[in-house]
Protein backbone atom coordinates (compact mmCIF):
# COMPACT_ATOMS: atom_id res chain seq x y z
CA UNK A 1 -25.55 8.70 -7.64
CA UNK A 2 -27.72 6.41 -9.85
CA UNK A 3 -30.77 9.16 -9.99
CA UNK A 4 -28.51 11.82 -10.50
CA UNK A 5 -27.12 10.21 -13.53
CA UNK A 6 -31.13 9.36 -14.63
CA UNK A 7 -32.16 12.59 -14.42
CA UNK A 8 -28.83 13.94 -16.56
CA UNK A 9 -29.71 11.32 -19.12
CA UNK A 10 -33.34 12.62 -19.26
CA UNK A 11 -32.15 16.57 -19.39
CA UNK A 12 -30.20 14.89 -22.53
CA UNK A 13 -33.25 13.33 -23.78
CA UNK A 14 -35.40 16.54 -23.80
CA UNK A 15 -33.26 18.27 -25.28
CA UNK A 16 -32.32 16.29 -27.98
CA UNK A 17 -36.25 15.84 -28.12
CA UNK A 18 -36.57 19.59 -28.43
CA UNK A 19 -33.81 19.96 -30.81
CA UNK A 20 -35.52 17.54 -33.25
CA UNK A 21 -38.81 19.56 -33.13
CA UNK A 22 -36.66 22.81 -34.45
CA UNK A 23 -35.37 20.73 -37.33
CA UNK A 24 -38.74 19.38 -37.92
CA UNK A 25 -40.49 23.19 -37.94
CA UNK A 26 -37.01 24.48 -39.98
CA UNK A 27 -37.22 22.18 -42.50
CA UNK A 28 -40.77 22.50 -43.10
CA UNK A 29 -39.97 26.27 -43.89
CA UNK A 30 -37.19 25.29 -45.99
CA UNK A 31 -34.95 26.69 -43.29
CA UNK A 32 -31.43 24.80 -43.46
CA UNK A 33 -28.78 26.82 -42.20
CA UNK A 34 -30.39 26.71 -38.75
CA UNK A 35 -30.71 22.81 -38.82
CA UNK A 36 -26.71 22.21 -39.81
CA UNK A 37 -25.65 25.06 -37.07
CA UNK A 38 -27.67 22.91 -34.41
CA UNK A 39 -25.98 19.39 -35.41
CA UNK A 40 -23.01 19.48 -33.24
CA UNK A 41 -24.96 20.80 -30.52
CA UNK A 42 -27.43 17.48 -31.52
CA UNK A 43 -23.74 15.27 -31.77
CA UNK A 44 -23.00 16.92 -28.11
CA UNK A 45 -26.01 16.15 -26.67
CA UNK A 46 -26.19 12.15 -27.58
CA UNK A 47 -22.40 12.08 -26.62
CA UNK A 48 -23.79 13.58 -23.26
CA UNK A 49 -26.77 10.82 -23.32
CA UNK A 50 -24.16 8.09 -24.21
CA UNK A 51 -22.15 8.70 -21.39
CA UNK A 52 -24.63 9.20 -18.71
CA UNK A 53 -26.00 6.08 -19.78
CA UNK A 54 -23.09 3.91 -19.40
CA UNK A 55 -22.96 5.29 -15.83
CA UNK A 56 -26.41 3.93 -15.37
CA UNK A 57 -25.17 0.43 -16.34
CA UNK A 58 -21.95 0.99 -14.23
CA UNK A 59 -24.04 1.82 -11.18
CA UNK A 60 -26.97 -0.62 -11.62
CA UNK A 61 -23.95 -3.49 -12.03
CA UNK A 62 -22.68 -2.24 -8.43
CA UNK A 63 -26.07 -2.31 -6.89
CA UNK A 64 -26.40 -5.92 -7.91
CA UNK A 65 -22.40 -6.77 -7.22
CA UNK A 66 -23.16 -5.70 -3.89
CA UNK A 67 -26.70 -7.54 -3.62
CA UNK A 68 -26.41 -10.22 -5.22
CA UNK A 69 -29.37 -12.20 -3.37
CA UNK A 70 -31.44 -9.03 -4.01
CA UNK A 71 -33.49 -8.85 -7.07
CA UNK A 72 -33.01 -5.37 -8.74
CA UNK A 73 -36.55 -3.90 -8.51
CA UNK A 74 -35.94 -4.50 -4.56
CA UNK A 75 -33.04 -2.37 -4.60
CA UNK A 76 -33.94 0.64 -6.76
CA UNK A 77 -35.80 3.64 -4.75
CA UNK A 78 -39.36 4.77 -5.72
CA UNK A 79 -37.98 7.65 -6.72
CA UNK A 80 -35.32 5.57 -9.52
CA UNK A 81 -38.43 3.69 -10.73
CA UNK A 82 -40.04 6.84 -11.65
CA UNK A 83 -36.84 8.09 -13.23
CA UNK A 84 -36.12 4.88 -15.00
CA UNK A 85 -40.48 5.08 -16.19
CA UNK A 86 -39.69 8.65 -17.68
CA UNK A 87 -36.83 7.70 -19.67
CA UNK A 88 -38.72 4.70 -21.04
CA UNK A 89 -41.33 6.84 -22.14
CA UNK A 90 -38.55 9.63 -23.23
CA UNK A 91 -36.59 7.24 -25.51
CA UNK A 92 -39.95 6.34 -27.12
CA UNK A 93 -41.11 10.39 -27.73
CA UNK A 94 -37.21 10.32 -29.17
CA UNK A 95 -37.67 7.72 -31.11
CA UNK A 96 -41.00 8.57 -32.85
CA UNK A 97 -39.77 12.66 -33.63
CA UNK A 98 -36.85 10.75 -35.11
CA UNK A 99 -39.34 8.81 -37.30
CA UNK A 100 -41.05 12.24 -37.55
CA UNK A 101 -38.16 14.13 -38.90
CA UNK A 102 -36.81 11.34 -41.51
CA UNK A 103 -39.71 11.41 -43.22
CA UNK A 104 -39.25 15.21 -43.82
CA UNK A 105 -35.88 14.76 -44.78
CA UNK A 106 -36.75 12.01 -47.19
CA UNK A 107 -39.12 13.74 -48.77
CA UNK A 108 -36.60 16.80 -49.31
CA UNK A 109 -34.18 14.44 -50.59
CA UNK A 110 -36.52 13.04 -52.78
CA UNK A 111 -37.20 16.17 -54.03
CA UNK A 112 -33.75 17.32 -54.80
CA UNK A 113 -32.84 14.51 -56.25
CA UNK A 114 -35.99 14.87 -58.57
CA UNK A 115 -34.90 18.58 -59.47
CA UNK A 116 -31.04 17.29 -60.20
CA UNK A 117 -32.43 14.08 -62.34
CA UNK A 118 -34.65 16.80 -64.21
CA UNK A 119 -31.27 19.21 -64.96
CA UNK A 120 -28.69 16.05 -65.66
CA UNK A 121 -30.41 13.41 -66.40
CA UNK A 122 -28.66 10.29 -66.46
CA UNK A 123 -28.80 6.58 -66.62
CA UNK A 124 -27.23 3.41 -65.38
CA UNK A 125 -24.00 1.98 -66.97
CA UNK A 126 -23.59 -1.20 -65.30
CA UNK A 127 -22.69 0.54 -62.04
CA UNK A 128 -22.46 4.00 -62.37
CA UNK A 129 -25.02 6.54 -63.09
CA UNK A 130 -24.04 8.78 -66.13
CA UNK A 131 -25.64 11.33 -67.97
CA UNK A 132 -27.60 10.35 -70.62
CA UNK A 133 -27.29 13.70 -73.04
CA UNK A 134 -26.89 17.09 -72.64
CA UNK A 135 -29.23 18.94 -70.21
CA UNK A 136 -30.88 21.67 -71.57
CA UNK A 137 -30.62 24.05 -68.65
CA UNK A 138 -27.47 23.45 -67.29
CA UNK A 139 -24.00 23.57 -69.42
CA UNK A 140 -20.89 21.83 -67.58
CA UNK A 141 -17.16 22.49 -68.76
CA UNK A 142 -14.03 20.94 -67.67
């Protein structure tokens, strides 16, 4: 049951890997639409991860309940040591697209928020950000 549940959790991995890389190649082309349609599908997919996981921990705990003068290397099979290897090295190609893909989207934001400061610009009143006189593009009317 334990590698079943390891290779679910890195099925959930690759994916969410392979979603990532869209968003990182959509956003590059300024494509956006595709990226929000794919985030519940993202959402879905570490919910997925999440649970598998905690079955992991559930089974592992048995394993040792069961053995307890057993250390747990001893009781895992080759083939659970080369699962448990791949999602190491999984969770670290997740992590580093993640790293990947923030930059992009703090760069975008960056951007944005340069275009908005350039249309409204504003300035700080103790706490709140206010704008500072009338922007010469845009007109706003309550």
């Amino acid at each position: 049951m334990l590698s079943h549940h390891l290779q679910g959790a890195l099925e959930d991995l690759r994916d969410l890997i392979a979603i990532t890389a869209a968003d990182i190649e959509d956003i590059k082309t300024a494509k956006h639409d595709p990226q929000f349609e794919r985030l519940s599908l993202k959402e879905e997919k570490l919910k997925s991860f999440e649970a598998k996981k905690a079955m992991i921990d559930h089974e592992i705990a048995l394993l040792i309940q069961q053995n307890p003068n057993t250390d747990l290397p001893n009781l895992l099979t080759q083939e659970q040591h080369t699962l448990l290897d791949e999602l190491k090295t999984e969770l670290n190609n997740l992590k580093d697209i993640n790293k990947k893909y923030a930059k992009f989207v703090l760069i975008v934001s960056n951007l944005y928020n340069d275009f908005l400061e350039r249309l409204v610009p504003t300035e700080m009143q103790g706490y709140k950000k206010v704008a500072s006189k009338e922007a010469a593009i845009l007109e706003v009317r309550a």
